[in-house]
N, C-alpha and C. Protein backbone atom coordinates (compact mmCIF):
# COMPACT_ATOMS: atom_id res chain seq x y z
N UNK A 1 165.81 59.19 38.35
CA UNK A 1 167.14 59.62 37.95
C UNK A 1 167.41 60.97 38.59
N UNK A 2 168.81 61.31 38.88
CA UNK A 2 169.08 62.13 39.50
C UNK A 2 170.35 62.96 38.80
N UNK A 3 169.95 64.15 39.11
CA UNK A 3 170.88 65.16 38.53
C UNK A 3 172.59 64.71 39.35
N UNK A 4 173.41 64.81 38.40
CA UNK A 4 174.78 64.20 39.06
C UNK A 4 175.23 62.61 38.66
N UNK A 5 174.05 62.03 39.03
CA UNK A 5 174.47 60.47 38.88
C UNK A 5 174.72 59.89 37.94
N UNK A 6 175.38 59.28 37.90
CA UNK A 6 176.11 58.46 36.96
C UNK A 6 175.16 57.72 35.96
N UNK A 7 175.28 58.19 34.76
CA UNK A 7 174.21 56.70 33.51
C UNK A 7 175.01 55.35 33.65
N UNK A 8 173.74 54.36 34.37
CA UNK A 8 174.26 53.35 34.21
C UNK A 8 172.69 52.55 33.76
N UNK A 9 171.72 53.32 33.55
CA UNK A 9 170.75 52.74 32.44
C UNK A 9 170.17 53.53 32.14
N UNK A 10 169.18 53.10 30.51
CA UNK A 10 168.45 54.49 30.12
C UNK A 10 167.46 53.69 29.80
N UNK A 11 165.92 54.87 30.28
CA UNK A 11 164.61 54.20 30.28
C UNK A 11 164.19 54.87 29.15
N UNK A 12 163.03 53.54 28.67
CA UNK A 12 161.83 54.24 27.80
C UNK A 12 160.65 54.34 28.33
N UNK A 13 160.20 55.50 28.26
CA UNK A 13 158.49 55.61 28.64
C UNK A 13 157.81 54.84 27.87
N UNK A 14 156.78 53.90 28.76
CA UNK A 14 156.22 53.39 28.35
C UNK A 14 154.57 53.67 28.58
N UNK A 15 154.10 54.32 30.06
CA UNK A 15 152.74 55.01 30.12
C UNK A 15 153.65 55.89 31.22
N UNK A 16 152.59 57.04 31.11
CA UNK A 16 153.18 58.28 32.28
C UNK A 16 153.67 59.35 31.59
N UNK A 17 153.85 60.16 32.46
CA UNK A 17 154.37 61.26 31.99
C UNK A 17 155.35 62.00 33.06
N UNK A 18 156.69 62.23 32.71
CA UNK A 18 157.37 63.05 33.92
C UNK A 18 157.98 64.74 33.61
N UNK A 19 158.75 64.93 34.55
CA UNK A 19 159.11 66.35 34.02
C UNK A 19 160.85 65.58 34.23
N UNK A 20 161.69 66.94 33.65
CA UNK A 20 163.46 66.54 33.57
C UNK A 20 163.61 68.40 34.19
N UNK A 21 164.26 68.46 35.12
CA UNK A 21 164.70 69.53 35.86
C UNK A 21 165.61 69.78 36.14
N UNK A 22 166.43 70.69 36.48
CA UNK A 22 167.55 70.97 37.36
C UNK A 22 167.50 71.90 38.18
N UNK A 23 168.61 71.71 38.72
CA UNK A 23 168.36 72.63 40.34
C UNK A 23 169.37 73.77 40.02
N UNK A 24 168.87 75.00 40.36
CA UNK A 24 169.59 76.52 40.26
C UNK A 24 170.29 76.72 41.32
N UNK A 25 171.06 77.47 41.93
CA UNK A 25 172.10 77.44 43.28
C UNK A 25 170.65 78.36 44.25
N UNK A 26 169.85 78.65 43.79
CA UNK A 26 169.25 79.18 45.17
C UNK A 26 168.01 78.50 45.08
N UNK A 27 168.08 77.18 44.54
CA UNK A 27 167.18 76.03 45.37
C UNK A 27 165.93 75.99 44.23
N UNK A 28 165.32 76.41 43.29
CA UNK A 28 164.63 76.75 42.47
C UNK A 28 164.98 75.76 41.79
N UNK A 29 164.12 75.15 40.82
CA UNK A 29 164.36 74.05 39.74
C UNK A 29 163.81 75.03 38.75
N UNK A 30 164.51 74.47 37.58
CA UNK A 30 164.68 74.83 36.15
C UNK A 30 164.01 73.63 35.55
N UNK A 31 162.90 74.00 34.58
CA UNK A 31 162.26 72.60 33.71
C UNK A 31 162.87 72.60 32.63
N UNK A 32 163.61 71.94 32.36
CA UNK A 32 164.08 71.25 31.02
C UNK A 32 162.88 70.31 30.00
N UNK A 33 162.21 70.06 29.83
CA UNK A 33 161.59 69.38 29.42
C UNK A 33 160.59 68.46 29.76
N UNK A 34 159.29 68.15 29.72
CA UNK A 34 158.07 66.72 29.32
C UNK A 34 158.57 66.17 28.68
N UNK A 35 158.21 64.38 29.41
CA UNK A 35 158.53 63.47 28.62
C UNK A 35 157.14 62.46 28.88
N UNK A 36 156.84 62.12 27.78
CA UNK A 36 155.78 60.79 27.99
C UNK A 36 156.21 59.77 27.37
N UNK A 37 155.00 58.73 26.70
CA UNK A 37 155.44 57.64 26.33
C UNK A 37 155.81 57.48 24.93
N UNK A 38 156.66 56.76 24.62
CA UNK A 38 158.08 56.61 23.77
C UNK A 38 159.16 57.21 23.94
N UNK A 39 159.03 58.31 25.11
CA UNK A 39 160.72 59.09 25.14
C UNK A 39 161.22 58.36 25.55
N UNK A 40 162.35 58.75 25.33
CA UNK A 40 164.12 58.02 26.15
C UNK A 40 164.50 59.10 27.17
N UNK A 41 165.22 58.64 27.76
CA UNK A 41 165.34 59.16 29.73
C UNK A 41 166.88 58.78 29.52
N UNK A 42 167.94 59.60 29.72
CA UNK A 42 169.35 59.48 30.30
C UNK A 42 170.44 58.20 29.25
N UNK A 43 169.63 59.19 28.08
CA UNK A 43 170.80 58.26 26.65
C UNK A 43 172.24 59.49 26.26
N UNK A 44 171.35 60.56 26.98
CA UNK A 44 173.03 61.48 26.97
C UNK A 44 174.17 60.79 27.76
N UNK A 45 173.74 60.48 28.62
CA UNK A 45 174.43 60.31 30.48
C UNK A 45 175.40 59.03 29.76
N UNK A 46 174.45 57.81 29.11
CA UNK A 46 175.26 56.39 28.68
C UNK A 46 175.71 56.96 27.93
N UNK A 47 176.05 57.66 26.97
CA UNK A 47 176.61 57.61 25.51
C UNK A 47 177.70 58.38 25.80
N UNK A 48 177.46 59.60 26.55
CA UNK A 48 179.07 60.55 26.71
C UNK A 48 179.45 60.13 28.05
N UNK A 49 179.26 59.14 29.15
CA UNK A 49 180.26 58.65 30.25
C UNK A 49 179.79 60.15 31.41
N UNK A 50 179.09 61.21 30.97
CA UNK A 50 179.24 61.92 31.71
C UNK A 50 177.99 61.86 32.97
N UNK A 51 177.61 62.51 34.24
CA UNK A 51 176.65 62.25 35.26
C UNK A 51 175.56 63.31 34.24
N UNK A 52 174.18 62.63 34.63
CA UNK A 52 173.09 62.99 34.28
C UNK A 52 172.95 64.83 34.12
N UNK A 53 172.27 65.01 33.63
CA UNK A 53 172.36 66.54 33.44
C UNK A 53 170.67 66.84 34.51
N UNK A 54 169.81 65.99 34.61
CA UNK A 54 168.75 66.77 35.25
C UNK A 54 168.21 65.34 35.96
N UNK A 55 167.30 66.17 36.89
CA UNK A 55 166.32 64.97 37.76
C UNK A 55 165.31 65.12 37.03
N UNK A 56 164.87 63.89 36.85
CA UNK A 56 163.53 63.40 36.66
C UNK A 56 162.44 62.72 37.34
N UNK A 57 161.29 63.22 37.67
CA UNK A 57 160.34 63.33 38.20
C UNK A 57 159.20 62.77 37.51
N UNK A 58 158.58 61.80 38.06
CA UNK A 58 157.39 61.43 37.40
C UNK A 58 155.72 62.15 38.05
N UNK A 59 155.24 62.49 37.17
CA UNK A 59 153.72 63.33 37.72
C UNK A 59 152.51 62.89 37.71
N UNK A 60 152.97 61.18 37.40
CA UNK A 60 151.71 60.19 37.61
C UNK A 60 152.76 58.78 37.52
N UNK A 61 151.54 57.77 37.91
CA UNK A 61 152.42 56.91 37.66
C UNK A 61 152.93 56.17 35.86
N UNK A 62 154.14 55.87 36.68
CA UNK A 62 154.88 55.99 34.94
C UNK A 62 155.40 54.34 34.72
N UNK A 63 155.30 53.57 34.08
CA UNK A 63 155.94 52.59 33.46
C UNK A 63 156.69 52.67 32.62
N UNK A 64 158.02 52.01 32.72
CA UNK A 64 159.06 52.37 32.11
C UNK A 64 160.08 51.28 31.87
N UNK A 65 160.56 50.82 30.60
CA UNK A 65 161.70 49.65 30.46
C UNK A 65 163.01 50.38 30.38
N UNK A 66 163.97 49.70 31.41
CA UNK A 66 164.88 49.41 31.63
C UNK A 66 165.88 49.13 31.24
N UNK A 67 166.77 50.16 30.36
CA UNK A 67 168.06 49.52 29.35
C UNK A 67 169.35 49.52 30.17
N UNK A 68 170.19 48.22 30.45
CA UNK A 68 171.26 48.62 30.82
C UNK A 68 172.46 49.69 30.08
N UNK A 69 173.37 50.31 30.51
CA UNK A 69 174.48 50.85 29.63
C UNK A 69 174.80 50.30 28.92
N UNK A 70 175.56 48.93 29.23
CA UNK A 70 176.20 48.23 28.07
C UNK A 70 174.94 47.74 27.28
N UNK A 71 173.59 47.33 27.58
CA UNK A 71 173.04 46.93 26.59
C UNK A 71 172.40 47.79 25.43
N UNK A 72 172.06 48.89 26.00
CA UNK A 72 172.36 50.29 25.17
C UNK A 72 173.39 50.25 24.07
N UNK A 73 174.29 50.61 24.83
CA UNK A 73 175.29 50.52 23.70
C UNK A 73 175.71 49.79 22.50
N UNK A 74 175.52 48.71 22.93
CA UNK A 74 175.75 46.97 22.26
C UNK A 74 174.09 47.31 21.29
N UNK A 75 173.07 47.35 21.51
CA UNK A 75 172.12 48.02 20.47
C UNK A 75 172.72 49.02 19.73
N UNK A 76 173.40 49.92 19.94
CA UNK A 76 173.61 50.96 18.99
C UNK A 76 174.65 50.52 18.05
N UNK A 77 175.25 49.85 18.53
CA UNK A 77 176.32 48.98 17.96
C UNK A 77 176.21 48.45 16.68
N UNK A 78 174.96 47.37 17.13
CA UNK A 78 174.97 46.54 16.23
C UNK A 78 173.70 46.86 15.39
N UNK A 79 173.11 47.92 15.33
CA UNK A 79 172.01 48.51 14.51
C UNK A 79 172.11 49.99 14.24
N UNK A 80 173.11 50.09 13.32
CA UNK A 80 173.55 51.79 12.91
C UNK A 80 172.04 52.56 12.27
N UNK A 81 171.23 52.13 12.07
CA UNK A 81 169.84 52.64 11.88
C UNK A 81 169.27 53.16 12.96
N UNK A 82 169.34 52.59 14.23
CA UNK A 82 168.75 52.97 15.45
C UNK A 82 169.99 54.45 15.84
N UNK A 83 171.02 54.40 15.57
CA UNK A 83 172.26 55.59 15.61
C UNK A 83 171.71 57.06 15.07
N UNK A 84 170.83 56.20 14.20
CA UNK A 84 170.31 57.61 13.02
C UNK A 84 169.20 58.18 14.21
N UNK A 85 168.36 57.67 14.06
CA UNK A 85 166.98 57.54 15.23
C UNK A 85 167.69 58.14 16.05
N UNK A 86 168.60 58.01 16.87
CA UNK A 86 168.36 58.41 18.25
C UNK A 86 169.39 59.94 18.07
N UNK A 87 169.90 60.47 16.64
CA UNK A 87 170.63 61.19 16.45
C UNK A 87 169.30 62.03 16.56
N UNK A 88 168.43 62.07 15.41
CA UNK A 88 167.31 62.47 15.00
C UNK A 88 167.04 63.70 16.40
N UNK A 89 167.10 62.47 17.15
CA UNK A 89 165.94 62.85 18.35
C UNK A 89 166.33 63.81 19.14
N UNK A 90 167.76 63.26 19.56
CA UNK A 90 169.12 64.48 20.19
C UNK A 90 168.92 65.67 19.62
N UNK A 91 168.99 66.21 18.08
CA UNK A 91 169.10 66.90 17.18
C UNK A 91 167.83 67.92 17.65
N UNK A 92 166.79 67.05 17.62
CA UNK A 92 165.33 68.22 17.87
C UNK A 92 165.39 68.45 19.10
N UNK A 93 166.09 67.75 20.02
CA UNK A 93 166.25 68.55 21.45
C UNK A 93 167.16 69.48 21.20
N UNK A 94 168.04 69.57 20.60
CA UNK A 94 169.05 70.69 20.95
C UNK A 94 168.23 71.97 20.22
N UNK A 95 167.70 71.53 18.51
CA UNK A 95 166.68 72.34 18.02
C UNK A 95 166.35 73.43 19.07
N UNK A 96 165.08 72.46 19.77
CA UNK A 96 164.46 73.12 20.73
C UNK A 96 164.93 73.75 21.94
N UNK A 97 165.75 73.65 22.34
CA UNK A 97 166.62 74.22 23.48
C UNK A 97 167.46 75.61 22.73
N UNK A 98 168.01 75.61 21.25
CA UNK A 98 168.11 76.91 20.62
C UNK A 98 166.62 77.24 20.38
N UNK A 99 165.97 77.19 20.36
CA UNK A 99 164.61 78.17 19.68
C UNK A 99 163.99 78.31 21.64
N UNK A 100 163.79 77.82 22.35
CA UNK A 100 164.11 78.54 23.45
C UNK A 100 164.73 79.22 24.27
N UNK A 101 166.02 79.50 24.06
CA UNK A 101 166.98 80.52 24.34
C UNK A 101 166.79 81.67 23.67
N UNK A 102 166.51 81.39 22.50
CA UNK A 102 166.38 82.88 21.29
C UNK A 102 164.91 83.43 21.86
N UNK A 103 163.94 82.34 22.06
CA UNK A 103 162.62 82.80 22.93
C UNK A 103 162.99 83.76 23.71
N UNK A 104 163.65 83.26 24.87
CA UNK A 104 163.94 83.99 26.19
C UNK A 104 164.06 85.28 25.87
N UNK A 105 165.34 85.62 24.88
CA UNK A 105 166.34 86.81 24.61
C UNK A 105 164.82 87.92 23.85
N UNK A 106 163.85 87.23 23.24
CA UNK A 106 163.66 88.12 22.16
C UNK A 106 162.32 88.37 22.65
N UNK A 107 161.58 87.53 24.12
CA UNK A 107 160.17 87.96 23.97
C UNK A 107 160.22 88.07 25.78
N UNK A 108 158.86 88.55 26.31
CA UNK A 108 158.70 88.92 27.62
C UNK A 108 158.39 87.56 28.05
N UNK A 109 157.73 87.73 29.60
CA UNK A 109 157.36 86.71 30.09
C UNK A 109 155.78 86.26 29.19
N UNK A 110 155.19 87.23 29.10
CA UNK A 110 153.58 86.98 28.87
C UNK A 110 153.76 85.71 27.18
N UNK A 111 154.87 85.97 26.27
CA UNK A 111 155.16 85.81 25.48
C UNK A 111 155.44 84.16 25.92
N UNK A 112 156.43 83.97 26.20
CA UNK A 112 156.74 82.56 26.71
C UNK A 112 156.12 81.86 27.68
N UNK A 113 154.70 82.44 28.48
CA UNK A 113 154.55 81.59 28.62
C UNK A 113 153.13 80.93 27.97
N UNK A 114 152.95 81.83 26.84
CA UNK A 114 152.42 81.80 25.77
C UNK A 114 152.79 80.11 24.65
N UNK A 115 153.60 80.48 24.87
CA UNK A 115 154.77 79.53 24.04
C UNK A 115 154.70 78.16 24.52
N UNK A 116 155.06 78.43 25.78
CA UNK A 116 155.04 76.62 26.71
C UNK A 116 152.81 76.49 27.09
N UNK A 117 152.19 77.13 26.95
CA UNK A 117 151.03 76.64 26.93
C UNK A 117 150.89 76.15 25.32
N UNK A 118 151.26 76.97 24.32
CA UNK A 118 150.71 76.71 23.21
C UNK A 118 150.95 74.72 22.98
N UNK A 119 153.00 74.99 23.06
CA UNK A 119 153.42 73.59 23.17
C UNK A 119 152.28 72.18 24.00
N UNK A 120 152.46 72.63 25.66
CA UNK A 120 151.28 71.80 26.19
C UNK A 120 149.84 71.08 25.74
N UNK A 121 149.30 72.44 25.23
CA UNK A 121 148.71 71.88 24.30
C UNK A 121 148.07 70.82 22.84
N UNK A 122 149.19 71.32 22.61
CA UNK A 122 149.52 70.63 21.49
C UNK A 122 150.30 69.12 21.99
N UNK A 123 151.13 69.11 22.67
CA UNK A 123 151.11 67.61 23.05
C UNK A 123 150.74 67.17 23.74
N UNK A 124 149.58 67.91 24.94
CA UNK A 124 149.20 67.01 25.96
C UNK A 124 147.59 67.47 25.73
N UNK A 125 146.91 68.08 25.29
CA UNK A 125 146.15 68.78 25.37
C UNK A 125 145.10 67.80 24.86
N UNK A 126 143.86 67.81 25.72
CA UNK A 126 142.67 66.83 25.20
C UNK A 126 141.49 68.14 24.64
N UNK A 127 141.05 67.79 23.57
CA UNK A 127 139.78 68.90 22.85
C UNK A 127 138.43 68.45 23.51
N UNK A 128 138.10 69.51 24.35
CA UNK A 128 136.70 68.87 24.69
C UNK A 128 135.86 70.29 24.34
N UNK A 129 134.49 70.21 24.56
CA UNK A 129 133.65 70.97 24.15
C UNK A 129 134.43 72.45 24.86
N UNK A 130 134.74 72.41 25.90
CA UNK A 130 135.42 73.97 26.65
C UNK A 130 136.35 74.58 25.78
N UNK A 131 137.18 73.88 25.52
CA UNK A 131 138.35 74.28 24.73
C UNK A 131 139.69 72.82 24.75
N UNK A 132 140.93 73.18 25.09
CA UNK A 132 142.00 72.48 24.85
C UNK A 132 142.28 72.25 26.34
N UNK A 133 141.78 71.34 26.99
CA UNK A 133 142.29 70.81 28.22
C UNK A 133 144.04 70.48 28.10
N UNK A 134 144.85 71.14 28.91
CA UNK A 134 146.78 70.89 29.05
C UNK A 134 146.15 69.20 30.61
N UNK A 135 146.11 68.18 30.14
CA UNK A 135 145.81 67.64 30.68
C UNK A 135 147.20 67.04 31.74
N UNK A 136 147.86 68.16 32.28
CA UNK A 136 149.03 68.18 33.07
C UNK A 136 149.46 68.79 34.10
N UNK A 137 149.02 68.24 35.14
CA UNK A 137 149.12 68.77 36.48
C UNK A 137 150.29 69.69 36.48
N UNK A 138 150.65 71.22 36.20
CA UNK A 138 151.17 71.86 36.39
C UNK A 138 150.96 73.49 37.38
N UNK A 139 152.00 73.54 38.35
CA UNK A 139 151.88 74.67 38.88
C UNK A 139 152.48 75.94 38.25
N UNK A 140 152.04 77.09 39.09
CA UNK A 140 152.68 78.28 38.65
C UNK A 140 154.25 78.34 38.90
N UNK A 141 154.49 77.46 39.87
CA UNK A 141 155.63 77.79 39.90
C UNK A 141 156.53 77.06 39.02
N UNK A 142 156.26 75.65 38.45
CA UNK A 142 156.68 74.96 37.52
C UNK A 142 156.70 75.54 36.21
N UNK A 143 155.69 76.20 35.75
CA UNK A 143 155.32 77.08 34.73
C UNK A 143 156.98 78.28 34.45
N UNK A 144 156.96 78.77 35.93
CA UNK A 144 157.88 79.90 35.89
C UNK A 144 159.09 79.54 35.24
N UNK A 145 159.54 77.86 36.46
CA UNK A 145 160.96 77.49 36.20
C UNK A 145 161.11 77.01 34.63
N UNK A 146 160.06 76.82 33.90
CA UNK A 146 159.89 76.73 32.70
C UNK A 146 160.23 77.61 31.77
N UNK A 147 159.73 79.03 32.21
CA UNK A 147 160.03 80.17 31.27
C UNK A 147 160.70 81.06 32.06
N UNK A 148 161.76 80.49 32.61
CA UNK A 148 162.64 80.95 33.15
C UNK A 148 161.92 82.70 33.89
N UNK A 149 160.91 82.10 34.33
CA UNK A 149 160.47 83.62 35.28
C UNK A 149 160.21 83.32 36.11
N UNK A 150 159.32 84.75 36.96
CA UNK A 150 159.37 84.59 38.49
C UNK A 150 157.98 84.47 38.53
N UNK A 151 157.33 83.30 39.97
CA UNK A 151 156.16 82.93 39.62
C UNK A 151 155.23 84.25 39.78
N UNK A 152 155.77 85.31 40.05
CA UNK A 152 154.57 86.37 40.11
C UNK A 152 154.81 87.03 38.84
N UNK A 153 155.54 87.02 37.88
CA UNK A 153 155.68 87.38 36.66
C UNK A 153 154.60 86.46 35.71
N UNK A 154 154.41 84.71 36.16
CA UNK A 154 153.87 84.20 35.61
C UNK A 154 152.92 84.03 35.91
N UNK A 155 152.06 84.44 37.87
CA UNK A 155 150.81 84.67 37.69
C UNK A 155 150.14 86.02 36.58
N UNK A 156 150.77 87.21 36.15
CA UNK A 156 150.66 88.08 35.85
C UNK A 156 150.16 87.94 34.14
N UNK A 157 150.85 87.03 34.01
CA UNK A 157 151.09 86.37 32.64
C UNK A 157 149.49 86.15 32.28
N UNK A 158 149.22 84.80 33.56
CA UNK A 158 148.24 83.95 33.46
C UNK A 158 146.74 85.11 33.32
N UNK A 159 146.69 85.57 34.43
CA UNK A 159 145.58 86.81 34.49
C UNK A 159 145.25 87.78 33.14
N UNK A 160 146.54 87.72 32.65
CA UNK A 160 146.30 88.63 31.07
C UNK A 160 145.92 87.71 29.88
N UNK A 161 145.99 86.66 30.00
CA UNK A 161 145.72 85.64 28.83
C UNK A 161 144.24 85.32 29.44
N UNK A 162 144.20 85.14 30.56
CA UNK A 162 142.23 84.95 31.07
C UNK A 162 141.84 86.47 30.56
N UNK A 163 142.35 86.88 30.68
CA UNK A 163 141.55 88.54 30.46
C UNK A 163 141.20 88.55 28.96
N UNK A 164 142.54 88.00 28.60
CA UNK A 164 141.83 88.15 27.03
C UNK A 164 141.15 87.37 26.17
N UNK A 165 140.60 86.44 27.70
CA UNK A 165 139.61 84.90 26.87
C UNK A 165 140.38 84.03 25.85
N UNK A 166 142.09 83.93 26.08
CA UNK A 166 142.35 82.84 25.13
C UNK A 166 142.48 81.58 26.45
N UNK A 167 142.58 81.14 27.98
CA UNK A 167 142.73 80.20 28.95
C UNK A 167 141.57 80.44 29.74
N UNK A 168 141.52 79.36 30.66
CA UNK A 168 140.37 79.58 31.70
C UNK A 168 141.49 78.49 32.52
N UNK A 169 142.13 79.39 34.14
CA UNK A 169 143.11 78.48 34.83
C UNK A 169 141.76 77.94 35.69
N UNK A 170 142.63 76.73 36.30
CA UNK A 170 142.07 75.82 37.60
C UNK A 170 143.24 75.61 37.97
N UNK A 171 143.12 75.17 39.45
CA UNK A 171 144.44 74.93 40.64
C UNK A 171 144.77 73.19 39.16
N UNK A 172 146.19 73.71 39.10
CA UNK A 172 146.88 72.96 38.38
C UNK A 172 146.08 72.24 37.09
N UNK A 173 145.27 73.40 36.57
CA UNK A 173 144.42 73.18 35.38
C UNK A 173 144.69 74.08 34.23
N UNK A 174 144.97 74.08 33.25
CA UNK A 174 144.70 74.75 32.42
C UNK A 174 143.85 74.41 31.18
N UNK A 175 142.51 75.58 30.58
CA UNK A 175 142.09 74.88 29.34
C UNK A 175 142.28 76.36 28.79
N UNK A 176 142.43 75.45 27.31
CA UNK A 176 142.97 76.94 26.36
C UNK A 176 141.25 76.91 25.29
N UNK A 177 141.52 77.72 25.40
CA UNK A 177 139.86 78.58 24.81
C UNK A 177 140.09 78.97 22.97
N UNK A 178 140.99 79.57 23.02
CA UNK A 178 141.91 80.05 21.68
C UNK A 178 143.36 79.70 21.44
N UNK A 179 143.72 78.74 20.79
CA UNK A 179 145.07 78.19 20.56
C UNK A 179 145.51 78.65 19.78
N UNK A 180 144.85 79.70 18.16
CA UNK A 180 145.37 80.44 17.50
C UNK A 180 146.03 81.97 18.40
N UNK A 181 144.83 82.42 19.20
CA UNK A 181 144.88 83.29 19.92
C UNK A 181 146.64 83.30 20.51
N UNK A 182 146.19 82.42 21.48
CA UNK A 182 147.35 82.19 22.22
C UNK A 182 148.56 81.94 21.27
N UNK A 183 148.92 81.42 20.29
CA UNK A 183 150.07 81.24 19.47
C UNK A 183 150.27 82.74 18.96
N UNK A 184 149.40 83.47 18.79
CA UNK A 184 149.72 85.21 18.12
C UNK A 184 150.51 85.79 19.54
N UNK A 185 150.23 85.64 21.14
CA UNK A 185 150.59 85.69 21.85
C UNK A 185 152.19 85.57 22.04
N UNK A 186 152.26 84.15 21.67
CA UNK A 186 153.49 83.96 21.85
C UNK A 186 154.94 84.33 20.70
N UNK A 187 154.06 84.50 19.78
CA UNK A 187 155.07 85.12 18.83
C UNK A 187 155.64 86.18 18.68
């Protein structure tokens, strides 16, 4: 899916995991959000008629079913329970999109990107004897467009959270050592 284009179906994850981005005018992508399996993919786009708000990118391979628009719709239609559900879901995205804006305004970089590891963690994160494997191929620079910084703000970030023994990075690795740690971080 592509930023601009028109909803004319919306997927569910079914295995995989992708990122949802947009593009800034000086070529930089902005991460909007991880999605794995059970999200919904471009139910804004069908429901308000309007073109997609971000590209989506898959970062492994992803399996995914296929809803047409109208059959979308014609489900929502005729099962006002699923209306609730998918309100639900809208609702904690927007949630989260205010409690990351107020992030932005109220904490530094080291802070947020405190915040989006803690998150990672917590939903992607495998516990092994090291610590909290973010089992998600992510770069620094993805990281940045994430917390809306600059990737040398967010290597800077990274080096002070190893320093203080709550991460241990690898080229597109992260394991978190202290997840309490790191959450005092981000707050």
């Amino acid at each position: 899916m592509y930023e601009g284009q028109i909803g004319e179906e919306v997927f569910l994850i079914e295995s995989g995991r992708v990122k949802v981005n947009s593009a800034i005018q000086d070529g930089r992508e902005v991460i909007l959000r991880f999605c794995g399996p059970g999200d919904l993919l471009g139910e804004i786009s069908v429901i308000d008629d309007e073109p997609r708000s971000g590209t989506v990118e898959a970062l492994e391979p992803v399996e995914a079913l296929a809803i047409s628009a109208t059959d979308f719709r014609g489900f929502l239609e005729s099962h006002p329970a699923a209306c609730l559900i998918l309100l639900r879901m809208v609702t904690h995205r927007f949630r989260d999109a205010d409690r990351k804006r107020i992030e932005f305004a109220a904490s530094h970089t080291l802070g947020r990107v405190a915040a989006r590891l803690v998150e990672l963690a917590e939903r992607y994160g495998e516990a092994t004897d090291a610590g909290i494997v973010i089992d998600l191929r992510l770069s620094q620079e993805e990281l940045a467009g994430w917390t809306a910084s600059s990737r040398e703000a967010v290597a800077k970030a990274l080096h002070t959270l190893r320093d203080l023994e709550l991460v241990v990075t690898e080229r597109r690795r992260i394991t978190v050592l202290d997840l309490e740690g790191l959450a005092r971080q981000a707050a």
